[in-house]
N, C-alpha and C. Protein backbone atom coordinates (compact mmCIF):
# COMPACT_ATOMS: atom_id res chain seq x y z
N UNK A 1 -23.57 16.80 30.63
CA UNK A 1 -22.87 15.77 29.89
C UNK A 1 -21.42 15.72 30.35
N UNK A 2 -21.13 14.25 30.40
CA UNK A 2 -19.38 14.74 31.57
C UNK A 2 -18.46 14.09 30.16
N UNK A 3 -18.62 14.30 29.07
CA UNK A 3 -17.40 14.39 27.94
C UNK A 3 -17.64 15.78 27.14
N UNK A 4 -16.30 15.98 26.35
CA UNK A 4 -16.04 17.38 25.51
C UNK A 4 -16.07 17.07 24.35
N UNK A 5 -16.28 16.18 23.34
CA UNK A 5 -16.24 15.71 22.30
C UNK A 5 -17.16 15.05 21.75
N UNK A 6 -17.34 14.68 21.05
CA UNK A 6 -18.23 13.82 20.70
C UNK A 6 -17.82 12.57 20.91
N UNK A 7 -19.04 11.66 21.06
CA UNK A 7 -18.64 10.23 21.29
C UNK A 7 -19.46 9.74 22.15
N UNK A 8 -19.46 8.72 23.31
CA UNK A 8 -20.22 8.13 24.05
C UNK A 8 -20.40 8.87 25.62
N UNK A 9 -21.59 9.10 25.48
CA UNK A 9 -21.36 9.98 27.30
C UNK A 9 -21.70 9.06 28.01
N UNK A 10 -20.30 9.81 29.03
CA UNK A 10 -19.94 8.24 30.23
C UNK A 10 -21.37 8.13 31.52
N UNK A 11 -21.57 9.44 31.52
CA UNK A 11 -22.76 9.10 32.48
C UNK A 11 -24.09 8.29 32.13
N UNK A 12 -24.43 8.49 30.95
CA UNK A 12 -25.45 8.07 30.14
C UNK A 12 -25.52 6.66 29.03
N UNK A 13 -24.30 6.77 28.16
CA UNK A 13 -24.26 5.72 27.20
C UNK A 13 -24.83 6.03 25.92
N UNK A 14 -25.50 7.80 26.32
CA UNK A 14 -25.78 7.63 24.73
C UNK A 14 -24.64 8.63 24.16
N UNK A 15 -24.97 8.66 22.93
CA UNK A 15 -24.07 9.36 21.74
C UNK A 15 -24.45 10.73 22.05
N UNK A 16 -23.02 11.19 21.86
CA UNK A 16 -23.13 12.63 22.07
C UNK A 16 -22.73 13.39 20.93
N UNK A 17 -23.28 14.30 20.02
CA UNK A 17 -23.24 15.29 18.73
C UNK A 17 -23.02 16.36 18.61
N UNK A 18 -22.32 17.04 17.93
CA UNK A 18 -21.50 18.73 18.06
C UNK A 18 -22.56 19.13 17.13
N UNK A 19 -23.48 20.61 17.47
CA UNK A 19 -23.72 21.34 16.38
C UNK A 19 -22.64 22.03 15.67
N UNK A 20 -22.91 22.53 14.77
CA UNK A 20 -21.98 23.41 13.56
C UNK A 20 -21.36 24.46 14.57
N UNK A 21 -22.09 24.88 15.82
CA UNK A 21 -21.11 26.15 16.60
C UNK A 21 -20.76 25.43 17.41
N UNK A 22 -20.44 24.13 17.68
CA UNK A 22 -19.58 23.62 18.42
C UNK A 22 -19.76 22.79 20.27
N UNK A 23 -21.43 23.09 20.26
CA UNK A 23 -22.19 22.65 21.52
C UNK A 23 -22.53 20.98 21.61
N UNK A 24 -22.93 20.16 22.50
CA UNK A 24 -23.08 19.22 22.70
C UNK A 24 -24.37 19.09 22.24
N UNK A 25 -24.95 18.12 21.78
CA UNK A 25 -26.67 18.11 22.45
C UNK A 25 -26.31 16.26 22.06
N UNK A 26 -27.57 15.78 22.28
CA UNK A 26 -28.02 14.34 22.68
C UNK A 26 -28.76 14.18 21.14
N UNK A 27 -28.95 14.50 20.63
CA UNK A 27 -29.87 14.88 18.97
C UNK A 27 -29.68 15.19 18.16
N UNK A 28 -29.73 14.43 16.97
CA UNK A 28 -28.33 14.77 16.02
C UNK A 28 -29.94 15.35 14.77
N UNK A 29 -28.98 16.20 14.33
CA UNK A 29 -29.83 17.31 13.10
C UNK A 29 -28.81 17.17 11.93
N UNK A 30 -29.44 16.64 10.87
CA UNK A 30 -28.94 16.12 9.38
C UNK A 30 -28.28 17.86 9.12
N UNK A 31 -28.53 18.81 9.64
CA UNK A 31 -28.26 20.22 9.00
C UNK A 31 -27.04 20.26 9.73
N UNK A 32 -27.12 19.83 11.15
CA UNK A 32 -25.69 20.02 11.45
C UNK A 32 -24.17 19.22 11.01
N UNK A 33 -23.96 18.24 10.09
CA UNK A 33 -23.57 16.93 9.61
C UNK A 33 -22.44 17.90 8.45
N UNK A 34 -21.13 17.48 9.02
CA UNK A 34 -19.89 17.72 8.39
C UNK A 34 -19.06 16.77 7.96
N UNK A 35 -18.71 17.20 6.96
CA UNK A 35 -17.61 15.72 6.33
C UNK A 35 -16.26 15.89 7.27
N UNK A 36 -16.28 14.53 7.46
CA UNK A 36 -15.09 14.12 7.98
C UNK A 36 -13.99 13.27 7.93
N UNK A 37 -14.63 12.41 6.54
CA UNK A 37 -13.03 11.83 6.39
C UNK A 37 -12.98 11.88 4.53
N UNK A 38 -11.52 11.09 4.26
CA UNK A 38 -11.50 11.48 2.59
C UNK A 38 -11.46 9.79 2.24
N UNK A 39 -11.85 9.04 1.72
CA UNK A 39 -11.27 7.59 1.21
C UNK A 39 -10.48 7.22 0.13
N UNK A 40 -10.24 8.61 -0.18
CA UNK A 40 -8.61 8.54 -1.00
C UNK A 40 -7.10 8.67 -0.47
N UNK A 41 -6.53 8.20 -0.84
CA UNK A 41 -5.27 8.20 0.31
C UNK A 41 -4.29 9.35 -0.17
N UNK A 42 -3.61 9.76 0.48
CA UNK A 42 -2.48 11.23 0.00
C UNK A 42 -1.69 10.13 -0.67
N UNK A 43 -1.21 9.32 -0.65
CA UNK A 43 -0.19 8.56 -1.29
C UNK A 43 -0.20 7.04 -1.22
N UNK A 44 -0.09 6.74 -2.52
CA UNK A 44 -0.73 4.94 -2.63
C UNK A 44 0.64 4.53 -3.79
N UNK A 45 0.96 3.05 -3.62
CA UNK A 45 1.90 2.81 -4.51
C UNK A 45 2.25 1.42 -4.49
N UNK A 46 3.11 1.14 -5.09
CA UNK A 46 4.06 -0.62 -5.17
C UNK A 46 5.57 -0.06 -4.81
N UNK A 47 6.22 -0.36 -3.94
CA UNK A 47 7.56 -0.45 -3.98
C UNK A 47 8.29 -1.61 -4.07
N UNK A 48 9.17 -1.82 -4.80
CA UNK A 48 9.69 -3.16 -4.66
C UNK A 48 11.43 -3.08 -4.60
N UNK A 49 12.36 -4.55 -5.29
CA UNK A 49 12.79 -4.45 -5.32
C UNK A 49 13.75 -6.02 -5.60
N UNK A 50 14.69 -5.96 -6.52
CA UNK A 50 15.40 -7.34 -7.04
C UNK A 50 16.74 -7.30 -6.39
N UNK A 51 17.20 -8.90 -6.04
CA UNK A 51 18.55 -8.90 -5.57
C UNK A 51 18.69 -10.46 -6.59
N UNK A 52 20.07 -10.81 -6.43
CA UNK A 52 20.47 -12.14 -6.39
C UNK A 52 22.44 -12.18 -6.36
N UNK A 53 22.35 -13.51 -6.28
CA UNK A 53 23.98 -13.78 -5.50
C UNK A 53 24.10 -15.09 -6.35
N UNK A 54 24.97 -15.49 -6.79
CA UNK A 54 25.38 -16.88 -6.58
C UNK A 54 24.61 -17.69 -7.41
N UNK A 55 23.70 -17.46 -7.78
CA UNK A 55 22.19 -18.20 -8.57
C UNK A 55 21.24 -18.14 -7.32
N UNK A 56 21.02 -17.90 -6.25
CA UNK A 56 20.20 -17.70 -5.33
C UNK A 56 19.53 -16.12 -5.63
N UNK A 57 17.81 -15.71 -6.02
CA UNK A 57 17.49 -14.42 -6.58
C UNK A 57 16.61 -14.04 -5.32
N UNK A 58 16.03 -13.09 -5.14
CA UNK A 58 14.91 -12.60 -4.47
C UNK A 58 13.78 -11.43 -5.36
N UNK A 59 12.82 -11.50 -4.91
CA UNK A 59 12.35 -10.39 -5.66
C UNK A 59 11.20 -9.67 -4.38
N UNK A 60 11.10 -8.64 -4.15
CA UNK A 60 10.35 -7.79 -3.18
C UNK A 60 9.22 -6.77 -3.44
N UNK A 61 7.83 -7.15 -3.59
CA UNK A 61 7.31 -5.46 -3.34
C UNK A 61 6.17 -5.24 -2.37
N UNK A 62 6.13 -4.32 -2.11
CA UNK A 62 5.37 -4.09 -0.96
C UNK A 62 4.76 -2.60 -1.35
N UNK A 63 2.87 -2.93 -0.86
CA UNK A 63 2.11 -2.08 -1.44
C UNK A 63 1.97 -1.32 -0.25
N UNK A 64 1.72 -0.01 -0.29
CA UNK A 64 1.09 1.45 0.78
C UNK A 64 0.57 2.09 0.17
N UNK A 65 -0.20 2.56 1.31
CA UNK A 65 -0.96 3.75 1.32
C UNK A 65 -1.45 4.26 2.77
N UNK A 66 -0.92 5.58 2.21
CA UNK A 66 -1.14 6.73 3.73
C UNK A 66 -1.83 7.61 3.02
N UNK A 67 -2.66 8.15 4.24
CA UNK A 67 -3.68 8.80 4.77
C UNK A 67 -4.92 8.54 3.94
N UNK A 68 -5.78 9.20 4.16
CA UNK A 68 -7.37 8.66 3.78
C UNK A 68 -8.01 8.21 4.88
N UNK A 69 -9.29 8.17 4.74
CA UNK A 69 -9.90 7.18 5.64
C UNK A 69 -11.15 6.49 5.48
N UNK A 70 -11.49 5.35 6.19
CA UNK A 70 -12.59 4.54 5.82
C UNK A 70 -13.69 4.15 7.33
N UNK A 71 -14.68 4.03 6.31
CA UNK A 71 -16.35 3.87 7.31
C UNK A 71 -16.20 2.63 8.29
N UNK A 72 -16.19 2.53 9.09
CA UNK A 72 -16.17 1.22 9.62
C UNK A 72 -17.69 0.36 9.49
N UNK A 73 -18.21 -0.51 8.63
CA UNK A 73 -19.40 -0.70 8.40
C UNK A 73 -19.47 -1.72 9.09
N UNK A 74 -18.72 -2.87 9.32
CA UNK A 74 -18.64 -3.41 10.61
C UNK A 74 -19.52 -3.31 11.86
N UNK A 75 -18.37 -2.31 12.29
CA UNK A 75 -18.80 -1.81 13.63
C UNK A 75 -20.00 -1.08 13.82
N UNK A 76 -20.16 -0.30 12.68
CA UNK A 76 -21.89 0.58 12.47
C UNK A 76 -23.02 -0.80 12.83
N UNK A 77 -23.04 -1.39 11.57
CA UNK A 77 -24.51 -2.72 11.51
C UNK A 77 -24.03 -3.92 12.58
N UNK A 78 -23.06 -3.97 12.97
CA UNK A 78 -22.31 -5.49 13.86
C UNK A 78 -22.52 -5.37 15.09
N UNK A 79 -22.04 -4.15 15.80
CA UNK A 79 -21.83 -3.79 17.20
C UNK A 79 -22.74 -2.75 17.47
N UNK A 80 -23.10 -1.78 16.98
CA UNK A 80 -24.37 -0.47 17.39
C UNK A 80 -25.41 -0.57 16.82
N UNK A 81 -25.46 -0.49 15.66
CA UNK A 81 -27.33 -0.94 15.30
C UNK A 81 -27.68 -2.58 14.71
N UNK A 82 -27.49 -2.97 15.76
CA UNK A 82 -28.22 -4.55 15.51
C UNK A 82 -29.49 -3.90 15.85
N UNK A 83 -30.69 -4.49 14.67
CA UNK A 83 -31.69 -4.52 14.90
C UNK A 83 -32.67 -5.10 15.82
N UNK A 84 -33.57 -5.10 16.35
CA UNK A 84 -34.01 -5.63 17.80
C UNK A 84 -34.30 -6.85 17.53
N UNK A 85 -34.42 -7.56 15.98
CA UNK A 85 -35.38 -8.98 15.68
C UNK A 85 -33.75 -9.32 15.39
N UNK A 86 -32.51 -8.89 15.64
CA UNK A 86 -31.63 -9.69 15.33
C UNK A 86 -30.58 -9.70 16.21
N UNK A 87 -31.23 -9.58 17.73
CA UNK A 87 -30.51 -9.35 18.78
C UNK A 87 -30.27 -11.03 19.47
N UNK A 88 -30.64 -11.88 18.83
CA UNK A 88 -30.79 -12.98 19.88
C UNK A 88 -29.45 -13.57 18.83
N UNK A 89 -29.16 -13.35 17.66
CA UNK A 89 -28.74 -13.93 16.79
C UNK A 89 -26.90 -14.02 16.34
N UNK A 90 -26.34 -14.57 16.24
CA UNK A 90 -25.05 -14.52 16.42
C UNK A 90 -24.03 -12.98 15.69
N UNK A 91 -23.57 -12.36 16.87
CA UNK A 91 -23.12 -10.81 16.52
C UNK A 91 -21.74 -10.72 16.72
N UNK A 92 -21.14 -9.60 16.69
CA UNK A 92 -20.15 -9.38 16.50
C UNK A 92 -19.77 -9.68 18.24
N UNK A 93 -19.14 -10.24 19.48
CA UNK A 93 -18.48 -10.11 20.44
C UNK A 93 -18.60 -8.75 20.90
N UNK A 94 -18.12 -8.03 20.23
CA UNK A 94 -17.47 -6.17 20.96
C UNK A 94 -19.12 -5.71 21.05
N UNK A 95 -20.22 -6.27 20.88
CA UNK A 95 -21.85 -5.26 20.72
C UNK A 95 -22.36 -5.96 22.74
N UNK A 96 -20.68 -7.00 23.47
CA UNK A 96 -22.00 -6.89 24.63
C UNK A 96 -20.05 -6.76 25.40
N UNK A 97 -18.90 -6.20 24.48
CA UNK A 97 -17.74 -6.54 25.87
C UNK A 97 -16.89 -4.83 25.20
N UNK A 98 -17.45 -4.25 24.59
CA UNK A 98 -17.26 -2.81 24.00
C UNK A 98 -18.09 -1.84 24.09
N UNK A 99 -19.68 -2.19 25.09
CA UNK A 99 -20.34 -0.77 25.02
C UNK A 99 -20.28 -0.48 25.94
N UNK A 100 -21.14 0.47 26.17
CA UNK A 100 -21.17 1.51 27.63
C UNK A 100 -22.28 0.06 28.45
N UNK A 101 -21.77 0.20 29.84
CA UNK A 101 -22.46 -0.50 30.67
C UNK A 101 -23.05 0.11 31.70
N UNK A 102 -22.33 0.96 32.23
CA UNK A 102 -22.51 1.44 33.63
C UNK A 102 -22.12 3.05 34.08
N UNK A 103 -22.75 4.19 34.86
CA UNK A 103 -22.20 4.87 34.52
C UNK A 103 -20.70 5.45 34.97
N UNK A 104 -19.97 6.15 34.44
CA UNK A 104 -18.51 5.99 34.31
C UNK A 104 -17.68 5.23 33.69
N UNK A 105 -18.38 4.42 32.70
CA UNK A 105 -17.83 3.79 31.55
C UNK A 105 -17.27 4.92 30.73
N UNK A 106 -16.11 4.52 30.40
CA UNK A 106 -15.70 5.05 29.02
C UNK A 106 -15.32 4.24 28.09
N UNK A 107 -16.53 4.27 26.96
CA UNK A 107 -16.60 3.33 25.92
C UNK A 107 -16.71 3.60 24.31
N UNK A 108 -16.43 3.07 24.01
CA UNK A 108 -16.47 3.15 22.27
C UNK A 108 -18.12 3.39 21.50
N UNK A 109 -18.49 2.53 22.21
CA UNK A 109 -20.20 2.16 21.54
C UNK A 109 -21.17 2.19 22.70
N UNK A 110 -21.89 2.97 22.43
CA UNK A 110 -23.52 3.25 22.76
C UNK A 110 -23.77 1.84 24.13
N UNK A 111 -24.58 2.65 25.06
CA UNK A 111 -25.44 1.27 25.62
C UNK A 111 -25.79 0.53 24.92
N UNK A 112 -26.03 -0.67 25.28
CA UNK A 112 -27.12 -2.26 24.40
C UNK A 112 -28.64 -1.84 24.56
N UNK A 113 -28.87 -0.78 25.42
CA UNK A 113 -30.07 -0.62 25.64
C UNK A 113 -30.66 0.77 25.17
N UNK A 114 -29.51 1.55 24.19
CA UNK A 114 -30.36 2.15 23.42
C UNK A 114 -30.15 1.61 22.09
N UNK A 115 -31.52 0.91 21.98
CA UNK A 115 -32.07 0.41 20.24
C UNK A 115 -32.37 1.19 19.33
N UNK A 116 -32.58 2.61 19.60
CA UNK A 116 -32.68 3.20 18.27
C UNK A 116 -31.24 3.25 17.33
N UNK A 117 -31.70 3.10 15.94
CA UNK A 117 -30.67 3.12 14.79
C UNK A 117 -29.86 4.37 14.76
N UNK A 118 -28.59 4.33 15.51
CA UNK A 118 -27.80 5.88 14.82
C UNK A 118 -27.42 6.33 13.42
N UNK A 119 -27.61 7.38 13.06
CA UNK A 119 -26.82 8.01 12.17
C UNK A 119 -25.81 7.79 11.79
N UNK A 120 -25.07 7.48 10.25
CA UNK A 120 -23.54 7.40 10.44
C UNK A 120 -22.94 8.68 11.06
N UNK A 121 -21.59 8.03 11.87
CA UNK A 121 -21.39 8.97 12.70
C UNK A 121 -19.66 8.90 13.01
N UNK A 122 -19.05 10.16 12.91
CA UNK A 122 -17.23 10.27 12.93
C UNK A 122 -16.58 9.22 14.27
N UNK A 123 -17.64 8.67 14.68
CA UNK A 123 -16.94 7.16 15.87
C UNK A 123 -16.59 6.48 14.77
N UNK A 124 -16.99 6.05 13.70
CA UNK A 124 -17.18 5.05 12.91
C UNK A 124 -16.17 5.45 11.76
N UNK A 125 -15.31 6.54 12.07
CA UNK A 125 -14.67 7.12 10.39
C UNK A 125 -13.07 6.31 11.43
N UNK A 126 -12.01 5.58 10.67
CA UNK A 126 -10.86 5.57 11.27
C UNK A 126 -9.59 6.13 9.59
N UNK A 127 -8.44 6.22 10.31
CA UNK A 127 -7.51 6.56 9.41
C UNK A 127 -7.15 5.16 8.66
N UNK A 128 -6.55 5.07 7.44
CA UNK A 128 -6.46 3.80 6.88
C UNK A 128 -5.16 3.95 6.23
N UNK A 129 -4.33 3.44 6.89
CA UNK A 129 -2.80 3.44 6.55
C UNK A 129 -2.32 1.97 6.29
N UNK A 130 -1.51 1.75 5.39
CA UNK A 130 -1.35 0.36 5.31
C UNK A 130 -0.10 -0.12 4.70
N UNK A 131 0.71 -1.16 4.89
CA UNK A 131 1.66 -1.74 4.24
C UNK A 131 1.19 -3.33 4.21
N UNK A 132 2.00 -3.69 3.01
CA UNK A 132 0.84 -4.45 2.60
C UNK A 132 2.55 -5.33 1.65
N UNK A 133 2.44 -6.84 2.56
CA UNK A 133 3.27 -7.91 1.33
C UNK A 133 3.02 -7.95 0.22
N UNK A 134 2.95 -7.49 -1.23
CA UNK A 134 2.07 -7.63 -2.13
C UNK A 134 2.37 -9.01 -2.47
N UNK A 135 4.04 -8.80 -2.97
CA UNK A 135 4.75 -10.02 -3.82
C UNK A 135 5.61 -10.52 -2.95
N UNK A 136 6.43 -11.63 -2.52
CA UNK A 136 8.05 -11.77 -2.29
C UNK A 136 7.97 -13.31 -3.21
N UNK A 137 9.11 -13.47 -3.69
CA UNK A 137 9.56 -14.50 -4.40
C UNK A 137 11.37 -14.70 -3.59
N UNK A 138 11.58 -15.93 -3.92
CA UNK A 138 12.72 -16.54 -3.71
C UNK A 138 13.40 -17.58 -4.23
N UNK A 139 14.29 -17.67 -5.13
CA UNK A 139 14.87 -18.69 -6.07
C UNK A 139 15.93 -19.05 -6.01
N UNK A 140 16.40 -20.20 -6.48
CA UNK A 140 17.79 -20.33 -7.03
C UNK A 140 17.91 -21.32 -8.23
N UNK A 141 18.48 -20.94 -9.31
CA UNK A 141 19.32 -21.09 -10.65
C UNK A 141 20.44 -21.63 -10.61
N UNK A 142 20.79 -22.92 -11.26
CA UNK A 142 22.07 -23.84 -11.46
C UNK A 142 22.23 -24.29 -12.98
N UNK A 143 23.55 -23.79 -13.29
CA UNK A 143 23.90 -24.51 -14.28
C UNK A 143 25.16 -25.34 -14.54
N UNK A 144 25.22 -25.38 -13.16
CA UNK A 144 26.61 -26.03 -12.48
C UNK A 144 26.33 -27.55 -12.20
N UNK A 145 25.18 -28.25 -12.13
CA UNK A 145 25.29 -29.47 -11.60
C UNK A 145 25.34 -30.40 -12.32
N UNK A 146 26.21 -31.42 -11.65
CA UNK A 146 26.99 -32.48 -13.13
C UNK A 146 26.26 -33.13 -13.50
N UNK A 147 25.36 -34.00 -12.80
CA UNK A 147 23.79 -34.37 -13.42
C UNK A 147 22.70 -33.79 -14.44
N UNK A 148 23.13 -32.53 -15.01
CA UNK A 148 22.72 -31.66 -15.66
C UNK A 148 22.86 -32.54 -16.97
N UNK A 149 24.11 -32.39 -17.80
CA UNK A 149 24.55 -32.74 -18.68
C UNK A 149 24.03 -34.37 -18.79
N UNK A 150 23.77 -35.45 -17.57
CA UNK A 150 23.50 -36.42 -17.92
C UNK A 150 22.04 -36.81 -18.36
N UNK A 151 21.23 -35.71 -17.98
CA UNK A 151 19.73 -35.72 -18.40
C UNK A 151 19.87 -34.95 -19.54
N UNK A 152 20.69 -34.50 -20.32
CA UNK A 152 20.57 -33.10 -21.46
C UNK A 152 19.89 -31.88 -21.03
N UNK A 153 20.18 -31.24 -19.69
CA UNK A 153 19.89 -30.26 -19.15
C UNK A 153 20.90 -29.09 -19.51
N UNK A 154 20.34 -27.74 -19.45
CA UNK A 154 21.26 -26.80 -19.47
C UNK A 154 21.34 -26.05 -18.19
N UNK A 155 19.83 -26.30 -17.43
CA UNK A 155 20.33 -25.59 -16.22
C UNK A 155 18.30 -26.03 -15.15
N UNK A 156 18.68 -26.07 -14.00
CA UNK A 156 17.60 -26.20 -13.10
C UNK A 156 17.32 -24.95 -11.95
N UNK A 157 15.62 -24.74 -12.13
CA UNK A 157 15.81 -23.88 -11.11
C UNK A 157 14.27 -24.09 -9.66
N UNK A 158 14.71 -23.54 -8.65
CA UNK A 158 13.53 -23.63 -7.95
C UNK A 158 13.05 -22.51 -7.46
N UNK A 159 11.64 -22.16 -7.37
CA UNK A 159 11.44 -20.78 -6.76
C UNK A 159 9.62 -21.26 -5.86
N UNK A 160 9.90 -19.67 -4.85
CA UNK A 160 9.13 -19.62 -4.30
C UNK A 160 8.18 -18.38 -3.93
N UNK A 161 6.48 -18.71 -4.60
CA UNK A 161 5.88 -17.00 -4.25
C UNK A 161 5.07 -17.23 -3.39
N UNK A 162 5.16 -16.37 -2.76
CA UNK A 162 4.10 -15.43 -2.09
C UNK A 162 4.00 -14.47 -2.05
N UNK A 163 2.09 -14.36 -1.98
CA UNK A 163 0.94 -13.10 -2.57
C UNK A 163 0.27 -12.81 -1.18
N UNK A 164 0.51 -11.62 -1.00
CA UNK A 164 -0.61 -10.86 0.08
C UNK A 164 -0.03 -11.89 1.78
N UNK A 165 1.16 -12.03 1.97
CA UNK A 165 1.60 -12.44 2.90
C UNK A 165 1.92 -11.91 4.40
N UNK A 166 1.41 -10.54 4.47
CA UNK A 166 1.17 -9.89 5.36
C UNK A 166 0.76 -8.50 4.83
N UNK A 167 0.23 -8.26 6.34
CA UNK A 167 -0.59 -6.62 6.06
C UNK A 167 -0.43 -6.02 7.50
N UNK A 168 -0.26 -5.07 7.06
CA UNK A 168 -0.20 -3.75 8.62
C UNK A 168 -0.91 -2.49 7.96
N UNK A 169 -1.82 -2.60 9.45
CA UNK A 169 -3.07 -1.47 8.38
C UNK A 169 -2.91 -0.76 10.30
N UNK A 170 -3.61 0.60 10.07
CA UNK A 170 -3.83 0.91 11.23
C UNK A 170 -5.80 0.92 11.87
N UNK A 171 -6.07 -0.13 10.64
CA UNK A 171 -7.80 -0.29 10.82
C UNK A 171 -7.54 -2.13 11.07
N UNK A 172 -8.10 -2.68 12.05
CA UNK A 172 -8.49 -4.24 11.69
C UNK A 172 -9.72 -4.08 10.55
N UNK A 173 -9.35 -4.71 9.34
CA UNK A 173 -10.30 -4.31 8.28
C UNK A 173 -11.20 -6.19 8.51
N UNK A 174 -12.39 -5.99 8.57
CA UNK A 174 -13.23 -6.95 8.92
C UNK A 174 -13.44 -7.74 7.64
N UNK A 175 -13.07 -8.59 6.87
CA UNK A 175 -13.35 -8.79 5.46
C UNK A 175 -14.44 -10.37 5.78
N UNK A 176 -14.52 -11.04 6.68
CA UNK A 176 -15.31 -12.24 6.93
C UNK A 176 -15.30 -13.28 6.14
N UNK A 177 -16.17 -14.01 5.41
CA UNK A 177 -15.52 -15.38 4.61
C UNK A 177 -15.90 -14.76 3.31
N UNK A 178 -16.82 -13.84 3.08
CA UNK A 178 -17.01 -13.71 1.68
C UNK A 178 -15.69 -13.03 0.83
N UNK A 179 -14.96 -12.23 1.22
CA UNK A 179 -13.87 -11.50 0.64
C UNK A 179 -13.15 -11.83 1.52
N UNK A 180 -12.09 -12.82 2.19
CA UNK A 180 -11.11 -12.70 3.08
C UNK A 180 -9.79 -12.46 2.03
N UNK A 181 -8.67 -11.97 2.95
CA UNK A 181 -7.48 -11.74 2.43
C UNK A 181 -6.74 -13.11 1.85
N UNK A 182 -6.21 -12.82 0.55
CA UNK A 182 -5.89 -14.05 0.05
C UNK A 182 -4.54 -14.65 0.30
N UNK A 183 -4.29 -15.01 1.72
CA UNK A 183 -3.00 -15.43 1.54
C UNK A 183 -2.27 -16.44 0.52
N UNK A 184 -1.36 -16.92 0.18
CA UNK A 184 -0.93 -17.73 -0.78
C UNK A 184 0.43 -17.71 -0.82
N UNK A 185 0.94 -19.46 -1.02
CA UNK A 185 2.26 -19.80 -1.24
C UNK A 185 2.53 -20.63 -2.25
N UNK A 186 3.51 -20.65 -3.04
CA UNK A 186 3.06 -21.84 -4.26
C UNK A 186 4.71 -21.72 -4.39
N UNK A 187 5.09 -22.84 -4.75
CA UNK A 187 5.87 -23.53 -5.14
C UNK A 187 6.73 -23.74 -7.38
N UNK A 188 7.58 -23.37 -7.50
CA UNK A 188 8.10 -24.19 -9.00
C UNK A 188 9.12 -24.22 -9.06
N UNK A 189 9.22 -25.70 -9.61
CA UNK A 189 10.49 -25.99 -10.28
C UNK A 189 10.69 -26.22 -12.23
N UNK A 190 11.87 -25.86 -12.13
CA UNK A 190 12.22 -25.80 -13.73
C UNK A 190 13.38 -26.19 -14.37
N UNK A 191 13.35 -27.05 -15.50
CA UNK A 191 14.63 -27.68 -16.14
C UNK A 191 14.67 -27.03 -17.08
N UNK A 192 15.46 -26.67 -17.49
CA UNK A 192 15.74 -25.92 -19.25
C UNK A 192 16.95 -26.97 -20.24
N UNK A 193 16.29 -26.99 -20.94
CA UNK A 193 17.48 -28.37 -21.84
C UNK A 193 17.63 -27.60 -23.23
């Protein structure tokens, strides 16, 4: 076998598995099977934070979390075990421009041409670190404008949110149309009399 780790052997294309004392083999044994990742994070939170000037406000928070990690289920059912009756059928891209092809590939995922179903397996565990736009808002407040007084106003204001306006993860998290990330911008204005 011409790799030291586990993962895809370059001569071959198939998956390569550590027993418990630390040897290669081609055959994975449910007895030999160690946990390897946690999907709780060492530290998760909201940070934020308020400013304003002048009647112009801001408001800031931004969500994290470090360390933990998550299954890539994706890449398991999408790109390595497509089933053979669902090989003709529209797949993930990376299951024919991400596997092993040839030998001396060094690749992420298994040949296309081995169809048996793998095991979940530590290719598939990544770290899941993330910062995350939760909130930002942006406003401004007047009780200065002379038109105020001619409508019986005491003061006008305009603001602006956005929710989930960016994300930095160190996983591309695959969410597809059923759960996609909700970006959002919305708009208000307000008179107070």
């Amino acid at each position: 076998m011409g790799s030291t780790l586990p993962g895809i052997d370059p001569a071959t294309g198939r998956e390569i598995f550590l027993t418990k004392d630390g040897k290669q083999t081609f055959v994975h044994d449910y007895r030999d099977e160690v946990v390897v990742g946690n999907s709780d994070p060492k530290v998760e939170g909201i940070v934020g934070t308020s400013m304003s000037y002048k009647g112009f406000s801001a408001n800031v928070a931004l969500r994290y979390r470090l360390g933990g990690q998550i299954f890539m289920q994706t890449l398991y059912d999408k790109v390595e075990n497509i089933p053979q009756q669902n090989l003709g059928l529209n797949q993930d891209r990376r299951a024919l421009t991400e596997r092993w092809q040839k030998p001396g590939d060094i690749a992420k995922f298994k040949a296309i041409t081995e169809v048996r179903s793998n095991p979940m397996s530590s290719r598939f565990v990544e770290d899941n670190n993330i910062l995350a736009g939760e909130s930002i808002s942006i406003g401004y407040e007047t009780t200065q404008a002379r038109w105020l007084k001619t409508i019986g106003a005491s003061s006008i204001n305009f603001r602006a949110y956005m929710n989930d306006i960016f994300r930095l993860s160190t996983v591309t998290n695959e969410r597809g149309i059923d759960y996609p990330f909700a970006r959002s911008i919305s708009f208000s204005a307000g008179v107070r009399f």
